[in-house]
PDB file of N, CA and C in Angstrom:
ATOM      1  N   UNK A   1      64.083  66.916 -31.290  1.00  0.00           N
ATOM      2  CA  UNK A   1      63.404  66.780 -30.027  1.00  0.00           C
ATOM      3  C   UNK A   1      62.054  66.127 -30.274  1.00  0.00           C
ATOM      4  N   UNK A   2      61.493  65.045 -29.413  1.00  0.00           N
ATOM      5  CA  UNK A   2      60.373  64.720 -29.713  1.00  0.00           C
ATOM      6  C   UNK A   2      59.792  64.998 -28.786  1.00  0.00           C
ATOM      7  N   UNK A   3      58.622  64.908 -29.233  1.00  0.00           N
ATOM      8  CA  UNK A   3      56.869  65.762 -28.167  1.00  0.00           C
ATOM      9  C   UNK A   3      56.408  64.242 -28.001  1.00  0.00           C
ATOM     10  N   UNK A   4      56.058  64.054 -26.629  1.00  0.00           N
ATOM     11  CA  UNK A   4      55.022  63.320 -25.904  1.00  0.00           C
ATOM     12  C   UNK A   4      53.285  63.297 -26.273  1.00  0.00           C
ATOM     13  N   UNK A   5      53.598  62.102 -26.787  1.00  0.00           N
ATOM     14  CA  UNK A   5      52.096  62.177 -27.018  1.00  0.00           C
ATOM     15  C   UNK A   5      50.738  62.407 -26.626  1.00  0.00           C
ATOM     16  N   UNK A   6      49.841  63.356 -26.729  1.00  0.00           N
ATOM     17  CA  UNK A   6      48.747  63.589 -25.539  1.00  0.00           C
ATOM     18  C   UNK A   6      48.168  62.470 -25.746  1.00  0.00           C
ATOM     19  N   UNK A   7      47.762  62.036 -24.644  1.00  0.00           N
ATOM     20  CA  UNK A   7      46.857  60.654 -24.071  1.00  0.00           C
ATOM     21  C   UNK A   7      45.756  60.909 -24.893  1.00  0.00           C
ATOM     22  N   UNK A   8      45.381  59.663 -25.372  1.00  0.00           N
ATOM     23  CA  UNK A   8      44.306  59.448 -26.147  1.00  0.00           C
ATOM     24  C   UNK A   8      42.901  59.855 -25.579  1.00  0.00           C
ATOM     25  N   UNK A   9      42.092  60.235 -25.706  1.00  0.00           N
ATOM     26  CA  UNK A   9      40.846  60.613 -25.481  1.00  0.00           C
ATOM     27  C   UNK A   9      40.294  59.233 -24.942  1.00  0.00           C
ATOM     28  N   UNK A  10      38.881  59.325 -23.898  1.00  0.00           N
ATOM     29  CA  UNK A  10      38.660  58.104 -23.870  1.00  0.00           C
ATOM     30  C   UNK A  10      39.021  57.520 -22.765  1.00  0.00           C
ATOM     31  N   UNK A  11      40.293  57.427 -22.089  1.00  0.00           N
ATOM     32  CA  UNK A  11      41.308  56.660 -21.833  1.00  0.00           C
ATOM     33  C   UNK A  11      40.586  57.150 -20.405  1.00  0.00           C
ATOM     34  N   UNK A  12      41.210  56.086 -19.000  1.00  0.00           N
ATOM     35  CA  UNK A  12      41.014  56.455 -17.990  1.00  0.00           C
ATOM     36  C   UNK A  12      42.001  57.763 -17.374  1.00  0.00           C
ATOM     37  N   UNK A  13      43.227  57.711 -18.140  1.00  0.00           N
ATOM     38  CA  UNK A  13      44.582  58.477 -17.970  1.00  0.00           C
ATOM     39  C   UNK A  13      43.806  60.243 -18.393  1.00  0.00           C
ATOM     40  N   UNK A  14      42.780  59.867 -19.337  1.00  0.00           N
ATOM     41  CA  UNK A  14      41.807  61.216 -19.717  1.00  0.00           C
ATOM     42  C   UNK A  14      41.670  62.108 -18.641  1.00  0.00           C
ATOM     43  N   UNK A  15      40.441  61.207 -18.271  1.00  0.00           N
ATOM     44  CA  UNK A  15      39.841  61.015 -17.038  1.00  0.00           C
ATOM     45  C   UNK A  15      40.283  61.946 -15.923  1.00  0.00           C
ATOM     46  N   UNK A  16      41.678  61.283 -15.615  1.00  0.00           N
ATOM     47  CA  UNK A  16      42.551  61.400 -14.482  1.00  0.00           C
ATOM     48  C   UNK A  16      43.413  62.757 -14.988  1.00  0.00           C
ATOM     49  N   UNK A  17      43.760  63.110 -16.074  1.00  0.00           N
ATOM     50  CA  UNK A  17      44.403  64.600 -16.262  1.00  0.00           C
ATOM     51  C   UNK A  17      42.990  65.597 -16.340  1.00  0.00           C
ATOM     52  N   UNK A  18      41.960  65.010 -17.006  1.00  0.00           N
ATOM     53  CA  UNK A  18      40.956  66.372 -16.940  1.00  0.00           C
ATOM     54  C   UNK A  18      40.838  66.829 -15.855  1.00  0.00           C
ATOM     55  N   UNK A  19      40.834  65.990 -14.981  1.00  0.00           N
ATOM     56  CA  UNK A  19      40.221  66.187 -13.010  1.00  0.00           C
ATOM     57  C   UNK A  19      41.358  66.938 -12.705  1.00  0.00           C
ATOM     58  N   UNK A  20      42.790  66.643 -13.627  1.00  0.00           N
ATOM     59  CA  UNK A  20      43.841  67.509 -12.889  1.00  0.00           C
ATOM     60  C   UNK A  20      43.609  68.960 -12.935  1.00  0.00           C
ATOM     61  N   UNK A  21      43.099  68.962 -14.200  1.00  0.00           N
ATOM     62  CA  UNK A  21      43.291  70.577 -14.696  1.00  0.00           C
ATOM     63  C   UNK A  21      42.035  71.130 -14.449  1.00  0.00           C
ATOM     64  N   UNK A  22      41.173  70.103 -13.576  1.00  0.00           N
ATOM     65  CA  UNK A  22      39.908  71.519 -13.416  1.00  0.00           C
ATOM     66  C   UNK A  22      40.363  71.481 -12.129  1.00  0.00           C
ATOM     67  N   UNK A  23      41.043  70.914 -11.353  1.00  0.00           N
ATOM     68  CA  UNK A  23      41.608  71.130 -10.079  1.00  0.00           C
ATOM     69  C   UNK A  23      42.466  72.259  -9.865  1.00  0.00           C
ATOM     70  N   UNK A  24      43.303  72.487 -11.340  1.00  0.00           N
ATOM     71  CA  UNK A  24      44.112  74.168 -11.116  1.00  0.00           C
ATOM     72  C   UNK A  24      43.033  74.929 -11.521  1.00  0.00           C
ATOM     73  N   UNK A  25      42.233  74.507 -12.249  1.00  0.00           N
ATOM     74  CA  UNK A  25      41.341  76.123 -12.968  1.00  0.00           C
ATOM     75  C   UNK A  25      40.486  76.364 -11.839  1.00  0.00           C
ATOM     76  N   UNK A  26      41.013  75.316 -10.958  1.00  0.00           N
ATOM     77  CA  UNK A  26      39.505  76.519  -9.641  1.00  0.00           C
ATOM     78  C   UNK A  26      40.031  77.672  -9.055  1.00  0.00           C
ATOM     79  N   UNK A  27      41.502  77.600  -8.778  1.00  0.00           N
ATOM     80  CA  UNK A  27      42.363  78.482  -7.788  1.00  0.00           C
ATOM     81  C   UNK A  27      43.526  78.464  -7.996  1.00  0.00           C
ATOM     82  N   UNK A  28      44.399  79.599  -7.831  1.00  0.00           N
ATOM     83  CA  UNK A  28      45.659  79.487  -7.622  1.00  0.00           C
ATOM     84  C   UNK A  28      46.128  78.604  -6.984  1.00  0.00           C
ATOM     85  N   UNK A  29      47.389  77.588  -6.939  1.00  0.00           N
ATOM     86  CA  UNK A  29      47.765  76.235  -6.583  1.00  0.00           C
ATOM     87  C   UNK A  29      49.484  76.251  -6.405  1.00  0.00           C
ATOM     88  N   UNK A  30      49.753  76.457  -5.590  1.00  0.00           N
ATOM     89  CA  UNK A  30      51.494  76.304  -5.532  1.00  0.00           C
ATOM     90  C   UNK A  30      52.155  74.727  -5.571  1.00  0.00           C
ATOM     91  N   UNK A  31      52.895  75.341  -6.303  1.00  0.00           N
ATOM     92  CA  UNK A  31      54.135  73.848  -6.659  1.00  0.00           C
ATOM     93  C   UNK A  31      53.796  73.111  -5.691  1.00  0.00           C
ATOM     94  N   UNK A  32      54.199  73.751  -4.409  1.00  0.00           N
ATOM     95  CA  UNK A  32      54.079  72.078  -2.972  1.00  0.00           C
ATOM     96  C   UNK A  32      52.413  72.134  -3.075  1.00  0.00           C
ATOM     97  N   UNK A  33      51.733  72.720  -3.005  1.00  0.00           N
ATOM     98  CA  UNK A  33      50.204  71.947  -2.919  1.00  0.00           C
ATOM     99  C   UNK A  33      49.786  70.979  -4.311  1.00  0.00           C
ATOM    100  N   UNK A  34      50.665  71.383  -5.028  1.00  0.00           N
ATOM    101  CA  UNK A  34      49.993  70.331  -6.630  1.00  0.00           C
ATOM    102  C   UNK A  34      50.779  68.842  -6.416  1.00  0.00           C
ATOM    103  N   UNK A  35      52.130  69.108  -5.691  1.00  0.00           N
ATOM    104  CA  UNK A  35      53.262  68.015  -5.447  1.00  0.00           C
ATOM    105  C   UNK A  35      52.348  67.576  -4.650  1.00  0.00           C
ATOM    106  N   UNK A  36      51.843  67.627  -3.606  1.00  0.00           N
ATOM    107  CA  UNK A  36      51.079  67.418  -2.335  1.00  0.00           C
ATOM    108  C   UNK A  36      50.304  65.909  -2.755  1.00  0.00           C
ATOM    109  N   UNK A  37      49.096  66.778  -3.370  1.00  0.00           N
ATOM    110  CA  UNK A  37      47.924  66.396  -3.811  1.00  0.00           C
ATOM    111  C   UNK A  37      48.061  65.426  -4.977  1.00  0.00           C
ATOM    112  N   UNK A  38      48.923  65.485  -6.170  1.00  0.00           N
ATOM    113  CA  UNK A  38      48.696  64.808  -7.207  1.00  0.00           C
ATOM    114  C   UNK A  38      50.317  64.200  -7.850  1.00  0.00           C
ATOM    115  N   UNK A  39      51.646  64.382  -7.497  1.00  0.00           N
ATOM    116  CA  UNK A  39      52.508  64.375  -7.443  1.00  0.00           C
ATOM    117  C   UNK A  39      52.031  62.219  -7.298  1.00  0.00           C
ATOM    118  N   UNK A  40      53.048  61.500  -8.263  1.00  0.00           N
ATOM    119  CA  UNK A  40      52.853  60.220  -7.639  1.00  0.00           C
ATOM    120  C   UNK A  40      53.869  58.998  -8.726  1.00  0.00           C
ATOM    121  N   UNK A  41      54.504  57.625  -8.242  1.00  0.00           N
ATOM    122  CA  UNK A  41      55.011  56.985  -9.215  1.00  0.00           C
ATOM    123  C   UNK A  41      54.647  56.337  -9.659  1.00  0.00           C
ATOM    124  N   UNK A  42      52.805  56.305  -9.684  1.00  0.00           N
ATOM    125  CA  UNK A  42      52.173  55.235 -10.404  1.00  0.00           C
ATOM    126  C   UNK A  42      52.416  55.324 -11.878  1.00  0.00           C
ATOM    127  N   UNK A  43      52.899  54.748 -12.596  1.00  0.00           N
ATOM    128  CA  UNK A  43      52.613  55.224 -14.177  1.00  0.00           C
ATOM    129  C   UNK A  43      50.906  55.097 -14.423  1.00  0.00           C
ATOM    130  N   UNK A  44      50.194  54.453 -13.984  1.00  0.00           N
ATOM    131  CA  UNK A  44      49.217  54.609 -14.673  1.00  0.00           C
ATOM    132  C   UNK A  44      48.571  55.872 -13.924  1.00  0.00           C
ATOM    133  N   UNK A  45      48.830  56.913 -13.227  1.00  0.00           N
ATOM    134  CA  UNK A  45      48.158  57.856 -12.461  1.00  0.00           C
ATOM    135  C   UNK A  45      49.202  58.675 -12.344  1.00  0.00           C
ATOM    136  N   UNK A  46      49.436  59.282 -13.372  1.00  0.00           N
ATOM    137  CA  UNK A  46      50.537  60.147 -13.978  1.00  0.00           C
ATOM    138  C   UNK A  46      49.883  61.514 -14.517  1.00  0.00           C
ATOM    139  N   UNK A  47      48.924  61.717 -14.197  1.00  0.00           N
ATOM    140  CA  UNK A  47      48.570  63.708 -14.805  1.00  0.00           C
ATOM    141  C   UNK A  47      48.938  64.445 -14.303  1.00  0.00           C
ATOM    142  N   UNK A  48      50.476  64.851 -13.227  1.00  0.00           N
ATOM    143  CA  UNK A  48      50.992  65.510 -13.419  1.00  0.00           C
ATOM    144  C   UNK A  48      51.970  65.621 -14.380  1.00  0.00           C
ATOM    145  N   UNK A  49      53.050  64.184 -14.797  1.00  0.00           N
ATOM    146  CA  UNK A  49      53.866  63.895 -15.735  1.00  0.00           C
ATOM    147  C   UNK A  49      53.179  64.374 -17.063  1.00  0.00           C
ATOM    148  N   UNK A  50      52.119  64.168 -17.531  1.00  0.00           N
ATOM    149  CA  UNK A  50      51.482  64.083 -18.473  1.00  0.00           C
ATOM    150  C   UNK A  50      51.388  65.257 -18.869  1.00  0.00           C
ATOM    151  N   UNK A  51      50.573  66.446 -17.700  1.00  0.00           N
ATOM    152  CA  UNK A  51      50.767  67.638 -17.752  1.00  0.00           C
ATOM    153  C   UNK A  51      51.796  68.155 -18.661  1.00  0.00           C
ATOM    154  N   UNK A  52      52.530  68.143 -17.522  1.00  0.00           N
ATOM    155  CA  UNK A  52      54.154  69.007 -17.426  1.00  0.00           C
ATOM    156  C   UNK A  52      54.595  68.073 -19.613  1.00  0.00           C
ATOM    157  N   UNK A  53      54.591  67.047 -19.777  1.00  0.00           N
ATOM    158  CA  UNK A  53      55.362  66.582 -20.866  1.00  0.00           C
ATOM    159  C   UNK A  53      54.312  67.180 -22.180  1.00  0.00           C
ATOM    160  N   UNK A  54      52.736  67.290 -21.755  1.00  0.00           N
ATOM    161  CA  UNK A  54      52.122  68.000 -23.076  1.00  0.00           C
ATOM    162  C   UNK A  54      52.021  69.464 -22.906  1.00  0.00           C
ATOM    163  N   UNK A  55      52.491  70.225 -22.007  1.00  0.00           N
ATOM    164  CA  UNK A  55      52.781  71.640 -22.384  1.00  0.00           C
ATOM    165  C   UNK A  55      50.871  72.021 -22.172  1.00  0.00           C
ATOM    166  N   UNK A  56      50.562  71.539 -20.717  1.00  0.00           N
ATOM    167  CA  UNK A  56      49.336  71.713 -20.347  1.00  0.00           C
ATOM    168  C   UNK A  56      49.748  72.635 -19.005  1.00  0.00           C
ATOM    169  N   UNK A  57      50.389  72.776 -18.257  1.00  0.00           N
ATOM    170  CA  UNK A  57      50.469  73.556 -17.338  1.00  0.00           C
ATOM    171  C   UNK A  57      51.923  74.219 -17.649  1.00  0.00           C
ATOM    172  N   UNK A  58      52.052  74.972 -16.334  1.00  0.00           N
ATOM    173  CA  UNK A  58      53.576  76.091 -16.865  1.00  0.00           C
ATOM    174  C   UNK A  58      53.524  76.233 -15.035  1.00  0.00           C
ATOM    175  N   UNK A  59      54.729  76.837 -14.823  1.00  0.00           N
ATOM    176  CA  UNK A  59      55.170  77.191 -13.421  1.00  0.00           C
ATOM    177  C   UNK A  59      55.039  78.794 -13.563  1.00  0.00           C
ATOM    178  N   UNK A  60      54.576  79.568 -12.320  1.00  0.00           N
ATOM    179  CA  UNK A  60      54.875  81.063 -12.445  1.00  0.00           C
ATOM    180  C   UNK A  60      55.605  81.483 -11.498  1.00  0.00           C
ATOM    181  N   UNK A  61      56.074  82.511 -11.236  1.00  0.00           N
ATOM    182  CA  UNK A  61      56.562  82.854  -9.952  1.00  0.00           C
ATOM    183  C   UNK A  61      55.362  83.546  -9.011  1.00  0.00           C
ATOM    184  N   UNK A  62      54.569  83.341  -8.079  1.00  0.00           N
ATOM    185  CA  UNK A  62      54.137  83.723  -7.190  1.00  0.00           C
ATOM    186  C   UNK A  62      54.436  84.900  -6.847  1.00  0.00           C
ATOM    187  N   UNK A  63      54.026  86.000  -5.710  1.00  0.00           N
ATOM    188  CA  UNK A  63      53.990  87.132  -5.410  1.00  0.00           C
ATOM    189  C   UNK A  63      55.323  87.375  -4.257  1.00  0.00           C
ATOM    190  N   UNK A  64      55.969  87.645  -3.585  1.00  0.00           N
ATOM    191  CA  UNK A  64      57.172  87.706  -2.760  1.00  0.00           C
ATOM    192  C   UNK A  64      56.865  86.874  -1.441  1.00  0.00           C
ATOM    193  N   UNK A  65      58.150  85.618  -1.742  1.00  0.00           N
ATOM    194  CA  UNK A  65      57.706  84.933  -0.702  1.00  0.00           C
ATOM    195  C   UNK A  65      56.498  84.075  -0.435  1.00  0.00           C
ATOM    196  N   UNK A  66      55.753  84.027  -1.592  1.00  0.00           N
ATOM    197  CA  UNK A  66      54.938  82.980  -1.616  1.00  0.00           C
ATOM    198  C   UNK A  66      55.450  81.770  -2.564  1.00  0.00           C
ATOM    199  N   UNK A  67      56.174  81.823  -3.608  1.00  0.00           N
ATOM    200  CA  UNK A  67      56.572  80.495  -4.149  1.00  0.00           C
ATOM    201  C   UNK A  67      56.674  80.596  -5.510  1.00  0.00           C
ATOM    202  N   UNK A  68      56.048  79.625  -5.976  1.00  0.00           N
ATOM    203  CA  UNK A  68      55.879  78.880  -7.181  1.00  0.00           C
ATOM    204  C   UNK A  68      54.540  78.906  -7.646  1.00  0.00           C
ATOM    205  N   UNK A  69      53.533  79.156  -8.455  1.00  0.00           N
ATOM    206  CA  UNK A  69      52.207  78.311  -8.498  1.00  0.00           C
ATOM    207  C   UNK A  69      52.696  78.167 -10.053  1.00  0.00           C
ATOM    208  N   UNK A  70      51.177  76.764  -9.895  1.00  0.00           N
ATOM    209  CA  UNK A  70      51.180  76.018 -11.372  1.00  0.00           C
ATOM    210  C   UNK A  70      49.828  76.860 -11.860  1.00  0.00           C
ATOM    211  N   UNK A  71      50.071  76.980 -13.427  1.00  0.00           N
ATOM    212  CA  UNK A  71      48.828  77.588 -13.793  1.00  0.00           C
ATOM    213  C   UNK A  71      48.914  76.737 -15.413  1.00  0.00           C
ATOM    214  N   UNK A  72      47.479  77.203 -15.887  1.00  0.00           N
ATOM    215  CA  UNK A  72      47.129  76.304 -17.403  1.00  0.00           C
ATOM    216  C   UNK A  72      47.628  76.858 -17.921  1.00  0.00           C
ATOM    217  N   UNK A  73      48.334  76.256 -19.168  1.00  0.00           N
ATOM    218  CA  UNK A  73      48.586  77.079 -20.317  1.00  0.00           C
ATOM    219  C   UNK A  73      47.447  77.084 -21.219  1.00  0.00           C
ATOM    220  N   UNK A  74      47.708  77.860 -22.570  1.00  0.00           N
ATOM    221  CA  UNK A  74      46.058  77.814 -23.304  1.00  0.00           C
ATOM    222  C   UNK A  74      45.717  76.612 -24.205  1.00  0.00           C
ATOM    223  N   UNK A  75      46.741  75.603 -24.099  1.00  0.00           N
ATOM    224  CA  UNK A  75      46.996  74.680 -24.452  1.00  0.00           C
ATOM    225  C   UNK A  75      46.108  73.693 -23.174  1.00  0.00           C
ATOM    226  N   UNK A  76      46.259  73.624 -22.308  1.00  0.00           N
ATOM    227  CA  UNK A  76      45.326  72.784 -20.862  1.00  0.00           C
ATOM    228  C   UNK A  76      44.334  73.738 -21.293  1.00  0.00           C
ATOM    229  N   UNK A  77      43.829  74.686 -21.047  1.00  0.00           N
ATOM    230  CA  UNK A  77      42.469  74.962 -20.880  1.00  0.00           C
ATOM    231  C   UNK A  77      42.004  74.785 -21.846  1.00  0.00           C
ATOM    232  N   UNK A  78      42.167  74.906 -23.137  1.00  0.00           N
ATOM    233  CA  UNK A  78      41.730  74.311 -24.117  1.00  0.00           C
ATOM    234  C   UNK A  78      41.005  72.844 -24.182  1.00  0.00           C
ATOM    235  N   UNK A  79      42.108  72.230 -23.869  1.00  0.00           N
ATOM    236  CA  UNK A  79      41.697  70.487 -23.178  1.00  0.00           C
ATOM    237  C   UNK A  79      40.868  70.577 -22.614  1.00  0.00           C
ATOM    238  N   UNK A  80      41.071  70.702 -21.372  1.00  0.00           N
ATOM    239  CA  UNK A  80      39.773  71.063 -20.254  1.00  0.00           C
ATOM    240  C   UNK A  80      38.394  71.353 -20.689  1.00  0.00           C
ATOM    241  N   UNK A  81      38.533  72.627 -21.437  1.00  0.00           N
ATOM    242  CA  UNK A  81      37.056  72.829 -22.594  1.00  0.00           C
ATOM    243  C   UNK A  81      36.530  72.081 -23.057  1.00  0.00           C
ATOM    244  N   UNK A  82      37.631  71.202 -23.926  1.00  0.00           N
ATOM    245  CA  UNK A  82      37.012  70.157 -24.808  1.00  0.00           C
ATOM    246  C   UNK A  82      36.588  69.232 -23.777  1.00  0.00           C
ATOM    247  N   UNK A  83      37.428  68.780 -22.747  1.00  0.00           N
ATOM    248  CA  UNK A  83      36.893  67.588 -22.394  1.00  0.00           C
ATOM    249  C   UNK A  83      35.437  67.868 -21.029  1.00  0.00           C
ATOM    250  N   UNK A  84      35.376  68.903 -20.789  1.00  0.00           N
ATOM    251  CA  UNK A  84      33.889  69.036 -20.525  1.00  0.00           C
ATOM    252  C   UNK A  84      32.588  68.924 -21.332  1.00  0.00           C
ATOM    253  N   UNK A  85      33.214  69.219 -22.913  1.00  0.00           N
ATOM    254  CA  UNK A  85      32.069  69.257 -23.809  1.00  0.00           C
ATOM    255  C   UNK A  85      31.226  68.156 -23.856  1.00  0.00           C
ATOM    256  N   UNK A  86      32.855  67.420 -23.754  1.00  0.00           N
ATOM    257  CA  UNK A  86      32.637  65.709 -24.281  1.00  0.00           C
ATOM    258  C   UNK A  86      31.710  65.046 -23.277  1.00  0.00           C
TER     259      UNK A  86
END
């Protein structure tokens, strides 16, 4: 099995996944509001793909009848950390 490479640092694609993931670390976020908002077939504006393929976010089950939400794994917040430092 091969692993997807995390986007190079730097990169505008950076950029565009860091903003993703401080966008979940503010609040709980369900599947249709992340599809909503950031869901798209641009390849170059791909941080949800990017997400989901570097094992930066995870799906949970929500509380009854509320859904799906996306949350960081410690793998994204990690990122996120770093790339605020930066």
């Amino acid at each position: 099995m091969s692993r997807s490479p995390l986007i190079e640092a730097g990169t505008s694609q950076t950029g565009n996944l860091l903003q993703f993931l401080a966008w979940l670390s503010e609040r709980p976020r369900s599947y249709a509001d992340t599809m909503e908002a950031w869901k798209t077939s641009c390849p170059r504006l791909s941080a949800w793909e990017d997400a989901t393929a570097n094992g930066l976010v995870d799906t949970a089950h929500g509380s009854a009848g509320a859904g799906s939400i996306i949350v960081l794994t410690g793998k994204g917040r990690a990122l996120l950390k770093a790339g605020k430092g930066a």
